[in-house]
Protein backbone atom coordinates (compact mmCIF):
# COMPACT_ATOMS: atom_id res chain seq x y z
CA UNK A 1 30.12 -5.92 3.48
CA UNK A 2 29.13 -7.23 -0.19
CA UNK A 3 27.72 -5.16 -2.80
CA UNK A 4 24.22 -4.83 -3.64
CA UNK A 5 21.04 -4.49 -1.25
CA UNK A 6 21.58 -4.77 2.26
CA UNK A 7 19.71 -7.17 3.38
CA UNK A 8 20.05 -6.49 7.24
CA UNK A 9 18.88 -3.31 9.14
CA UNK A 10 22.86 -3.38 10.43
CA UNK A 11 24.26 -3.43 6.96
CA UNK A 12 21.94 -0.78 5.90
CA UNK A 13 22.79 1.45 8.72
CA UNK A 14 26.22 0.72 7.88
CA UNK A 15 25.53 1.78 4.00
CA UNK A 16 23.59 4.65 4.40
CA UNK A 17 26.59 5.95 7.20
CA UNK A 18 29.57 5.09 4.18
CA UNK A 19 27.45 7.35 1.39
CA UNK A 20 26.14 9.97 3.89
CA UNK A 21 28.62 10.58 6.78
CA UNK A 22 26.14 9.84 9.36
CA UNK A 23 24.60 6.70 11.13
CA UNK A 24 21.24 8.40 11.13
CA UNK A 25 18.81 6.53 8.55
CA UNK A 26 15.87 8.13 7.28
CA UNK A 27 12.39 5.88 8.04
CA UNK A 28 11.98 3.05 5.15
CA UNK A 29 8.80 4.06 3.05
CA UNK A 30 6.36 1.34 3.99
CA UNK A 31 5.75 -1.53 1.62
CA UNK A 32 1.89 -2.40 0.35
CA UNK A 33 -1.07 -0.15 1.49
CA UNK A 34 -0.94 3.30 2.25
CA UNK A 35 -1.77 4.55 6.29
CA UNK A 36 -4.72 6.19 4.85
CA UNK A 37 -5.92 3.28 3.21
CA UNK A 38 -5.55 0.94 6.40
CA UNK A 39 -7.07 4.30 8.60
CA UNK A 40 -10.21 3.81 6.16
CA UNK A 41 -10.70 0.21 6.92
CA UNK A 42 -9.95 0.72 10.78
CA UNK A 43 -12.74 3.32 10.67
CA UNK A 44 -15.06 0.92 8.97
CA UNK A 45 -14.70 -1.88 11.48
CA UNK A 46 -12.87 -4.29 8.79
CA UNK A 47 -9.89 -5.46 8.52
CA UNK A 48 -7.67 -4.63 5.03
CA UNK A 49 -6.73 -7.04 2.55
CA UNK A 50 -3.78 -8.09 2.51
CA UNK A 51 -1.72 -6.67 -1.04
CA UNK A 52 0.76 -4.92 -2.91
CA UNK A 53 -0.92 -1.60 -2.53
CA UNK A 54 -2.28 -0.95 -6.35
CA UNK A 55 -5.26 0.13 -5.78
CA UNK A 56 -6.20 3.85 -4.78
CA UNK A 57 -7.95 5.40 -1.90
CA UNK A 58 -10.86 5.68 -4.08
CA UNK A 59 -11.45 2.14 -4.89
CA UNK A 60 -11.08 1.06 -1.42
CA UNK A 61 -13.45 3.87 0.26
CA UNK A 62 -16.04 2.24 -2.62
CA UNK A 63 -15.20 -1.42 -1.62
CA UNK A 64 -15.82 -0.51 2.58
CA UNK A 65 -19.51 1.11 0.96
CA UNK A 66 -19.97 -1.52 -1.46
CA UNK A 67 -19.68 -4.22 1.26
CA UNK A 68 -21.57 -2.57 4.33
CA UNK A 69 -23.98 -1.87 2.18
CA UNK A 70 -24.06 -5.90 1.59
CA UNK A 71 -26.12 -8.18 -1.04
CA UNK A 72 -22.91 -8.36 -3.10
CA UNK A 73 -20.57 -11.38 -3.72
CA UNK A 74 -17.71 -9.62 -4.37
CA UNK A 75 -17.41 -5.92 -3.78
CA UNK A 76 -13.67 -5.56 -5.34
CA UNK A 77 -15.07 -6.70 -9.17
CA UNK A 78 -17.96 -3.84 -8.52
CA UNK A 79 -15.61 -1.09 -7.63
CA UNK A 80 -13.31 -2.31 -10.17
CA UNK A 81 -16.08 -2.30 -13.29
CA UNK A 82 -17.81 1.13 -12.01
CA UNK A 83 -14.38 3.34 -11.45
CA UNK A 84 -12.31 1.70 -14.46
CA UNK A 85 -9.06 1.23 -14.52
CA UNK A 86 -7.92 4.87 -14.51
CA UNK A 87 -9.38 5.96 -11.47
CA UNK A 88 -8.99 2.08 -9.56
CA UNK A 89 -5.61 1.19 -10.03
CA UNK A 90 -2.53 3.76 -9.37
CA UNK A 91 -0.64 4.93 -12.67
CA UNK A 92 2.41 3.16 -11.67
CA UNK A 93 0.46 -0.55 -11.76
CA UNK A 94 -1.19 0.04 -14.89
CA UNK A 95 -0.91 -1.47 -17.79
């Protein structure tokens, strides 16, 4: 097996039982969106964006208002401008 990032679920497996002693791999953290975040939209009856997963829970529970409340063009910029960056975007994705 080469060095660096496994790049198959096999070599990972194989990795993680090499540095640990055991086979048993814990559950990948999920890339993107957070459950809750995707939960939120499911309640609303939309479907989420598609993304990194920068934005809080915050900013999307305004966007699902923001656009069933409708007459908008583009609920992300309003929920963006109104909560700022500080309380829109997660520290980590800041700049």
């Amino acid at each position: 097996m080469p060095f660096g990032i496994p790049k198959t679920e096999n070599e990972r497996q194989e990795t993680h039982k090499i540095v640990y002693g055991t086979s048993k791999v814990p559950r990948r953290r999920g890339k993107g969106m957070s459950e809750a975040i995707r939960k939120e939209y499911r309640k609303a009856g939309m479907k989420a964006p598609d993304g990194k997963g920068i934005h809080t829970l915050r900013f999307h529970k305004c966007v699902i208002r923001v656009s069933q409340k409708g007459g908008v063009k583009n609920p992300y910029a309003v929920c963006m401008s109104s909560l700022g960056a500080e309380k829109a975007v997660k520290a980590g994705h800041r700049r």
